[in-house]
C-alpha atoms as a PDB file:
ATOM      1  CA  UNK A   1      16.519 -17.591  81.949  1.00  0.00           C
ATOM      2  CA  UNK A   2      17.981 -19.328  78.890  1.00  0.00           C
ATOM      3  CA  UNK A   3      20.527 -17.037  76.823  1.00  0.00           C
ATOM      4  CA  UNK A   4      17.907 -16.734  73.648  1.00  0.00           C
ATOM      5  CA  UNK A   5      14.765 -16.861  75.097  1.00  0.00           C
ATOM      6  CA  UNK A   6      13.157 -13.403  75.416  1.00  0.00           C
ATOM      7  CA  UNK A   7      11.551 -11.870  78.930  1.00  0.00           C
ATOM      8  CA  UNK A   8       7.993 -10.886  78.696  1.00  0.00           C
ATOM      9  CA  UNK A   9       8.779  -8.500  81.714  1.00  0.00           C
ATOM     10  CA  UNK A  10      11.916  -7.036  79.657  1.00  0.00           C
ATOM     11  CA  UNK A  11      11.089  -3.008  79.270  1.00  0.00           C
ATOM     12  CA  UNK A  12      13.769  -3.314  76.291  1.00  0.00           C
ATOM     13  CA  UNK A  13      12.122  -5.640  74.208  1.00  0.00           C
ATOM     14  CA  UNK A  14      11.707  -4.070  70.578  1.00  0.00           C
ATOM     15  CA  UNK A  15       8.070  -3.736  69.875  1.00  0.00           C
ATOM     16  CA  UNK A  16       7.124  -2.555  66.007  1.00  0.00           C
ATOM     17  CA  UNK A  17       4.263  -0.793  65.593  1.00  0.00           C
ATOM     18  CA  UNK A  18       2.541   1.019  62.407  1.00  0.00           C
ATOM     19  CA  UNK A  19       1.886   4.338  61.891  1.00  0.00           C
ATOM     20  CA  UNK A  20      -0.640   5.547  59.406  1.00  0.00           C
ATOM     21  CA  UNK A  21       0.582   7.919  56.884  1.00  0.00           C
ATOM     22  CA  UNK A  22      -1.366   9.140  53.902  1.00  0.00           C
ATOM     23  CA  UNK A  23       0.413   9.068  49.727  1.00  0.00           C
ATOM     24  CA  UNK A  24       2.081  12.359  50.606  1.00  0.00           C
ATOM     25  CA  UNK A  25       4.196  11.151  53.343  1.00  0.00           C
ATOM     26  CA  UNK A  26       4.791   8.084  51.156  1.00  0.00           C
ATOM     27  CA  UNK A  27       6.148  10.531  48.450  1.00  0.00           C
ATOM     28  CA  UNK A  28       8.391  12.060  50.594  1.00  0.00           C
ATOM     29  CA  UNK A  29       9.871   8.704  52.162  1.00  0.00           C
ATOM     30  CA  UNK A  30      10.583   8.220  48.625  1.00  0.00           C
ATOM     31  CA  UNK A  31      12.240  11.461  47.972  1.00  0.00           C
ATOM     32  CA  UNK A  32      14.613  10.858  50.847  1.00  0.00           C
ATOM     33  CA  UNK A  33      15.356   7.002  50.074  1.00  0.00           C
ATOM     34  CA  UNK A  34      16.112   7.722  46.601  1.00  0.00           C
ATOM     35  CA  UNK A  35      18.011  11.369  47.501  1.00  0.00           C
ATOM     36  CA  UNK A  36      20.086   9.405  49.922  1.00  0.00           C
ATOM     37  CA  UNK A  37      21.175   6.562  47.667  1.00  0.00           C
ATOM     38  CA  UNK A  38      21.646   9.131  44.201  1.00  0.00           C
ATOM     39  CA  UNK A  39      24.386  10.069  46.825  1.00  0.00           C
ATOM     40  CA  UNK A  40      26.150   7.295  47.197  1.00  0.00           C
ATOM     41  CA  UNK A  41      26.275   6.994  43.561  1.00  0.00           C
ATOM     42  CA  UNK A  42      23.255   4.555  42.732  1.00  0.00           C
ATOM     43  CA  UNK A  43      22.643   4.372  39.188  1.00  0.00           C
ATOM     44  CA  UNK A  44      18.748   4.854  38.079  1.00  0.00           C
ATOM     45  CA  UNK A  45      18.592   1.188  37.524  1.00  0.00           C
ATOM     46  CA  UNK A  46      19.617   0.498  41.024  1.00  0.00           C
ATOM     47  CA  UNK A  47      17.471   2.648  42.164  1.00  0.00           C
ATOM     48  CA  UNK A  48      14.698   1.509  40.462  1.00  0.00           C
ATOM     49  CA  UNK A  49      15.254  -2.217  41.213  1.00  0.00           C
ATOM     50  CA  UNK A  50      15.432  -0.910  45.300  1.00  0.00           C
ATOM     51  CA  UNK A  51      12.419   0.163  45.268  1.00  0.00           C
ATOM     52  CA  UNK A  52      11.128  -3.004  43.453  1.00  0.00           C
ATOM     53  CA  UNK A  53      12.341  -5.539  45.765  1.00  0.00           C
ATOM     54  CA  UNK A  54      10.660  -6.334  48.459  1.00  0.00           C
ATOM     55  CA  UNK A  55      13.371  -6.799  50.662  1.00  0.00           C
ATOM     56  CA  UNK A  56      13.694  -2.724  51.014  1.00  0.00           C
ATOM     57  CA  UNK A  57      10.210  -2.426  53.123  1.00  0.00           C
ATOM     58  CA  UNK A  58       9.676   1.136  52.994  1.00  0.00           C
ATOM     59  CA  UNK A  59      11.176   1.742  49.508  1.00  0.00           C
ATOM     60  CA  UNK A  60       8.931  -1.247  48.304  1.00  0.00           C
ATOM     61  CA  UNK A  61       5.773   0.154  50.163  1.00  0.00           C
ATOM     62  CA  UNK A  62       6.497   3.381  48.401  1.00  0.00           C
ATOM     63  CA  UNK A  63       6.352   1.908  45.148  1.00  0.00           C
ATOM     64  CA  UNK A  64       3.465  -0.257  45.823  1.00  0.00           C
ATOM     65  CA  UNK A  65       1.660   3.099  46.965  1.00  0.00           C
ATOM     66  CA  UNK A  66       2.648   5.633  44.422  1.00  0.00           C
ATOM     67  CA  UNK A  67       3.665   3.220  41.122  1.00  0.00           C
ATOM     68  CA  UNK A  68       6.284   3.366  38.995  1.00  0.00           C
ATOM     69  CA  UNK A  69       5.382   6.461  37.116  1.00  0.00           C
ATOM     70  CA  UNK A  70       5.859   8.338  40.036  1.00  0.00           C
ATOM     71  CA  UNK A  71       8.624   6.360  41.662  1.00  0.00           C
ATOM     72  CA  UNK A  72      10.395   6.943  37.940  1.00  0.00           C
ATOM     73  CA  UNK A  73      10.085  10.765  37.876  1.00  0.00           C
ATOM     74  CA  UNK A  74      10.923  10.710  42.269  1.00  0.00           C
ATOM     75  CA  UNK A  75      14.403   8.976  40.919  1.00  0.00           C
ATOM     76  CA  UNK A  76      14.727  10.807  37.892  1.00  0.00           C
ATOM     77  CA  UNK A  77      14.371  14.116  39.331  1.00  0.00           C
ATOM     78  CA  UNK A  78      17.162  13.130  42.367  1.00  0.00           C
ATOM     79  CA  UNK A  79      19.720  11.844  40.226  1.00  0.00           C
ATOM     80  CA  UNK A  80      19.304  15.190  38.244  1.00  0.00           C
ATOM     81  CA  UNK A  81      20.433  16.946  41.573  1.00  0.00           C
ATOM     82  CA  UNK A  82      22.496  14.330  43.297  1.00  0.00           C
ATOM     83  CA  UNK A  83      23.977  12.196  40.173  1.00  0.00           C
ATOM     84  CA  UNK A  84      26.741  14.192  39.028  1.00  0.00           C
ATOM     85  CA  UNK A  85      28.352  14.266  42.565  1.00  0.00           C
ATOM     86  CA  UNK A  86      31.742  12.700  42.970  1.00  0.00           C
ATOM     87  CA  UNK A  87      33.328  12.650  46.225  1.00  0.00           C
ATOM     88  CA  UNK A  88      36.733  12.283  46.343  1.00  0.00           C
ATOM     89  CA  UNK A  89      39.251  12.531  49.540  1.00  0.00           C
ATOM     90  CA  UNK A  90      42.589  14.211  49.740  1.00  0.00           C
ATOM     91  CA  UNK A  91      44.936  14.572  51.998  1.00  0.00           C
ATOM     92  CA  UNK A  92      45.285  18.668  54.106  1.00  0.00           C
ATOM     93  CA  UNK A  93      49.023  19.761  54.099  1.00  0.00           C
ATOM     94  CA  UNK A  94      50.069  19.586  57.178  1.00  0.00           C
ATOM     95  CA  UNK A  95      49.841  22.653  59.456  1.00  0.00           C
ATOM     96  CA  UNK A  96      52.556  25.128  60.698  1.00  0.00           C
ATOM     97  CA  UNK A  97      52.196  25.129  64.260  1.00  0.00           C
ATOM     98  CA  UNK A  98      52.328  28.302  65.972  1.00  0.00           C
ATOM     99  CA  UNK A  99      52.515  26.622  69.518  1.00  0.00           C
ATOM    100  CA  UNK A 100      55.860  27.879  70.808  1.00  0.00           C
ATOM    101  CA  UNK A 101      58.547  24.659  71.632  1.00  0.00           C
ATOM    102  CA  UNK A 102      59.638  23.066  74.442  1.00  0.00           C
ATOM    103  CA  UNK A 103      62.314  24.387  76.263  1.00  0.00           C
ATOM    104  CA  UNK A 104      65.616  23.242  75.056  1.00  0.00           C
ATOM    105  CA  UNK A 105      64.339  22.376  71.573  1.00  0.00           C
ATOM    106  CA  UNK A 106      65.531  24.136  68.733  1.00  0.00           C
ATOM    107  CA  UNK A 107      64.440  24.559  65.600  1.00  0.00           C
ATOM    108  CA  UNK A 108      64.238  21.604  63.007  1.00  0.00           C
ATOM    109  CA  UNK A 109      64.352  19.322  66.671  1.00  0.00           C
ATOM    110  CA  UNK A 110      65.096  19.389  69.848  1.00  0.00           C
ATOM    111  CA  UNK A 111      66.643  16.766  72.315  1.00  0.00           C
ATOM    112  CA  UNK A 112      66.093  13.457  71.645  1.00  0.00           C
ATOM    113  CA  UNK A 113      65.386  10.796  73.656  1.00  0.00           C
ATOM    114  CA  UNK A 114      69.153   9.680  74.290  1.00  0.00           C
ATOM    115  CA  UNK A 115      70.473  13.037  75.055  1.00  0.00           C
ATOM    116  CA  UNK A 116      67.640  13.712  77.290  1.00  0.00           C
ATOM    117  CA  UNK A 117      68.419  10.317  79.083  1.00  0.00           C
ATOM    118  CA  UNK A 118      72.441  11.647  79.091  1.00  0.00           C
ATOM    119  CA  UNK A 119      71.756  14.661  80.954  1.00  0.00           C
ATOM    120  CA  UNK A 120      69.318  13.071  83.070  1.00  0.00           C
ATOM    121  CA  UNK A 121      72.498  10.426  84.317  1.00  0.00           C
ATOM    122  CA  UNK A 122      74.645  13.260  84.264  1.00  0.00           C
ATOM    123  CA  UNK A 123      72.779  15.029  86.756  1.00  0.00           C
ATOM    124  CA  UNK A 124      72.208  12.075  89.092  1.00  0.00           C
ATOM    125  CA  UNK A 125      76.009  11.501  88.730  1.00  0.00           C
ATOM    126  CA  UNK A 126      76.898  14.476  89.677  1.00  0.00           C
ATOM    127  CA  UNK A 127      74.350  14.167  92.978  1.00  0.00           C
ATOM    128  CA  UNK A 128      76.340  11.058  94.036  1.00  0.00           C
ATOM    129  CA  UNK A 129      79.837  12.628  93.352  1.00  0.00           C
ATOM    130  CA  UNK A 130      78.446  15.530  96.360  1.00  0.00           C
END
């Protein structure tokens, strides 16, 4: 079968299929959409122009099914909750670790790499030397 061509007897293939829902489950579709993007710090006129463009399915569905008015006071009423919110990151202190050291370390370091190697040769020298 060619790389592109889909498999009638594939049990993967996506299949799309409509569920009805009534206004109220359209209002709350449109809660959510708008609620989610107020988050991510969507002006009101980008919200407004999502739900206008057809491109957004279920936003645009909402709107055709409730109307502006509605779709209006939906974003109006989640940017009055979710507008205000900034979300900035900042870096945790680092943490003290309680975690007892390994043996030979002191503290403020330890062994490093070449004295661990040092003792290691040490010790086989002093294997050969018996």
């Amino acid at each position: 079968m060619p790389y592109k061509d889909p498999d009638p007897t594939d049990p993967n293939m996506l299949v799309g299929v409509m569920l009805p829902a009534d206004a109220e489950a359209s209002r709350d579709m449109a809660y959510v959409l708008a609620e989610e993007f107020a988050r991510l710090g969507y002006s009101r006129e980008q919200l407004l122009w999502l739900f206008k463009n057809p491109f957004y399915g279920g936003a645009h569905g909402a709107y055709r099914a409730l109307g502006e008015q509605d779709i209006s006071a939906i974003i109006d009423e989640c940017l009055n909750v979710w507008g205000n919110v900034h979300v900035s990151i900042h870096d945790a202190p680092a943490a003290v670790s309680d975690l007892p050291r390994f043996a030979g370390e002191v503290e403020g370091g330890g062994l490093n790499g070449a004295q661990r190697l040092n003792d290691w040769n040490d010790s086989n020298a002093r294997r050969k030397e018996r």
